[in-house]
Structure formats: structure tokens, C-alpha cells
Protein backbone atom coordinates (compact mmCIF):
# COMPACT_ATOMS: atom_id res chain seq x y z
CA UNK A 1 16.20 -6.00 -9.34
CA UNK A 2 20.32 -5.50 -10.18
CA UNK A 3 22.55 -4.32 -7.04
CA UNK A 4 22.54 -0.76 -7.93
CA UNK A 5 19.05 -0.06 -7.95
CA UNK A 6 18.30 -2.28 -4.50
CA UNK A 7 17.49 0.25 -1.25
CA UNK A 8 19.48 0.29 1.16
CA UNK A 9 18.94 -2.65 4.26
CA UNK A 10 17.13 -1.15 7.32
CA UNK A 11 19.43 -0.46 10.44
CA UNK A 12 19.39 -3.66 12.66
CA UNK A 13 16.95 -3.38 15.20
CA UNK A 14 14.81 -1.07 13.50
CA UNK A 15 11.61 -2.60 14.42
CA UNK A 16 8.23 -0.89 14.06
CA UNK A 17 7.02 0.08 17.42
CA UNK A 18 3.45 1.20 18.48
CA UNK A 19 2.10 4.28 17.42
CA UNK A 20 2.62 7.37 19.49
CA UNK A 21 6.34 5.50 20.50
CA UNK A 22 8.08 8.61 18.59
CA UNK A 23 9.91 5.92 16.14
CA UNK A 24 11.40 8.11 13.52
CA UNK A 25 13.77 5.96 11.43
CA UNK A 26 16.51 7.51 9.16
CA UNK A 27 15.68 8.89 5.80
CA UNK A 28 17.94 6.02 4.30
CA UNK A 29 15.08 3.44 5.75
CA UNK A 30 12.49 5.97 4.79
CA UNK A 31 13.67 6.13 1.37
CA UNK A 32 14.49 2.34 1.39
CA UNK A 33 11.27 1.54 1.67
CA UNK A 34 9.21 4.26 -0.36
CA UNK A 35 11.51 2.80 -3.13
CA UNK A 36 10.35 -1.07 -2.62
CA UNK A 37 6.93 -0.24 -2.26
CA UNK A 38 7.21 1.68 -5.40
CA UNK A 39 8.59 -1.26 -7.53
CA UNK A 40 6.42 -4.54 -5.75
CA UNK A 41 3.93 -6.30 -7.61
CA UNK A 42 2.42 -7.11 -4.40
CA UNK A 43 2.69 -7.60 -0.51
CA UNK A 44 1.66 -9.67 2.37
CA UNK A 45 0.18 -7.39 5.23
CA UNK A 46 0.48 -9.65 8.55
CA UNK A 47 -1.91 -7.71 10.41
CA UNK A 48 -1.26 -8.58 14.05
CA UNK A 49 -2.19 -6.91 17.73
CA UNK A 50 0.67 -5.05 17.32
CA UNK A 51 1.21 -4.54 13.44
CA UNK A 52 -2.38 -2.85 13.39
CA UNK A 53 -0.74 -0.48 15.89
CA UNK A 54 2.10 0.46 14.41
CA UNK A 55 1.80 4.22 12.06
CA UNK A 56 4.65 2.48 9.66
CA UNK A 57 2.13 -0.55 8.95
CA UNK A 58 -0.96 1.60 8.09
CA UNK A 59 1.57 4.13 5.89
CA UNK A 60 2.44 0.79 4.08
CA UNK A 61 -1.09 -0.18 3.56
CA UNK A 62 -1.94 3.23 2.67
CA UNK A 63 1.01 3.35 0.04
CA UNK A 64 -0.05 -0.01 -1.48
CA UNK A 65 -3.93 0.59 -1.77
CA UNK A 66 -3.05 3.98 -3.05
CA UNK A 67 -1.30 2.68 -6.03
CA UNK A 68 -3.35 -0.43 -6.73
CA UNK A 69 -6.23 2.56 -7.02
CA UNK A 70 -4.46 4.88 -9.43
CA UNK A 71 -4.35 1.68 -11.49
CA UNK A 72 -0.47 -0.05 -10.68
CA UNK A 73 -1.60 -4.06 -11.01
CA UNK A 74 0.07 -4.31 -7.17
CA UNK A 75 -1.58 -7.34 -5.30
CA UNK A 76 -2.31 -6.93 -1.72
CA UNK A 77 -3.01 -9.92 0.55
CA UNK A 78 -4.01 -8.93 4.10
CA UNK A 79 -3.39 -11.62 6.59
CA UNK A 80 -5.17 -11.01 9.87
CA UNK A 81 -3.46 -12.90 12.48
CA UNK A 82 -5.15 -12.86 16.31
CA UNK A 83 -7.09 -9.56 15.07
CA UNK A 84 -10.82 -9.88 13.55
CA UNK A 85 -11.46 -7.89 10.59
CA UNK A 86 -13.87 -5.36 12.04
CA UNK A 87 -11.01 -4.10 14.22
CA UNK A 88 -9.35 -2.93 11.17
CA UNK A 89 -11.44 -0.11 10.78
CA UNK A 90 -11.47 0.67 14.90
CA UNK A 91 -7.78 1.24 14.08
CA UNK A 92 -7.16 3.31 11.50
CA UNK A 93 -7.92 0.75 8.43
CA UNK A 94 -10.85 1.38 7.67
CA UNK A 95 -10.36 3.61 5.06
CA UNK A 96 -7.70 1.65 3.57
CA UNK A 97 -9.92 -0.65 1.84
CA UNK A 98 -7.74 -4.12 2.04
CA UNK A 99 -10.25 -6.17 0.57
CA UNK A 100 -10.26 -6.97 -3.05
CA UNK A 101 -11.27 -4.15 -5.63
């Protein structure tokens, strides 16, 4: 990607609390990261305790199983670490679909 077309960094210690913490980041970081989600060819999801908490990591996950559905080749490789899969869907997941298509 060439400099002019990178988003902008997030704030420093803009972290990705738990949902319900009120976390509403700046529409710079908002807009930061709708634009590298729309350019990846794929993601890691680290799915921890605390990730599968967080509203920003399931509106990631949503983004990227959205496009890979409308047909953008984006790979998506969910790790789960501490968390068993069939908590996913207890969580919010579920209808996410991170498996393979």
C-alpha cells in the first residue's frame, strides 16, 4: 500500500475494552480501520476471554465474513486461544460463521 493511501495509526492506548465499557474511539480510528479491513486479503482473529468480549472484535469478524460472503477472496483464520469453540456462538459469534466456507 503507498503512504498516501495508508489509514491513519490508532491513538496510543486505544485498546478494545469489554463490551458495554462505552469505548467509542474517534472517527479517524473508525475510518482507519473500515479502510484496512476493506483492502486485506485476510486476517488472524485471536479470539481470547477477552477479545470474544469486546463489540470492536465481533464488528471485525462481522466485516470480514461479510465480504468473504459477497464473494471478496479475504482469508479468515480464527485462532481460539483459552476459549473453546462452542463459546463462540454463547457470545455473539455464532452467526458469524468463522469456519471455512
Amino acid at each position: 500500500m503507498e503512504a498516501s493511501r495508508r489509514p491513519p495509526p490508532a491513538p496510543r492506548g486505544a485498546g478494545r475494552p469489554a463490551r458495554g465499557a462505552g469505548f467509542d474511539p474517534p472517527a479517524e480510528w473508525r475510518d482507519g480501520l473500515h479502510f484496512a479491513l476493506a483492502k486485506s486479503d485476510g486476517a488472524v482473529l485471536l479470539l481470547s476471554e477477552q477479545a470474544v468480549e469486546s463489540d470492536w472484535v465481533l464488528k471485525e469478524a462481522t466485516i470480514l465474513t461479510w465480504m468473504r460472503a459477497v464473494g471478496v477472496p479475504v482469508v479468515i483464520v480464527p485462532v481460539l486461544v483459552g476459549v473453546a469453540a462452542e463459546q463462540l456462538s454463547t457470545r455473539g459469534f455464532g452467526p458469524v460463521h468463522l469456519q471455512a466456507p
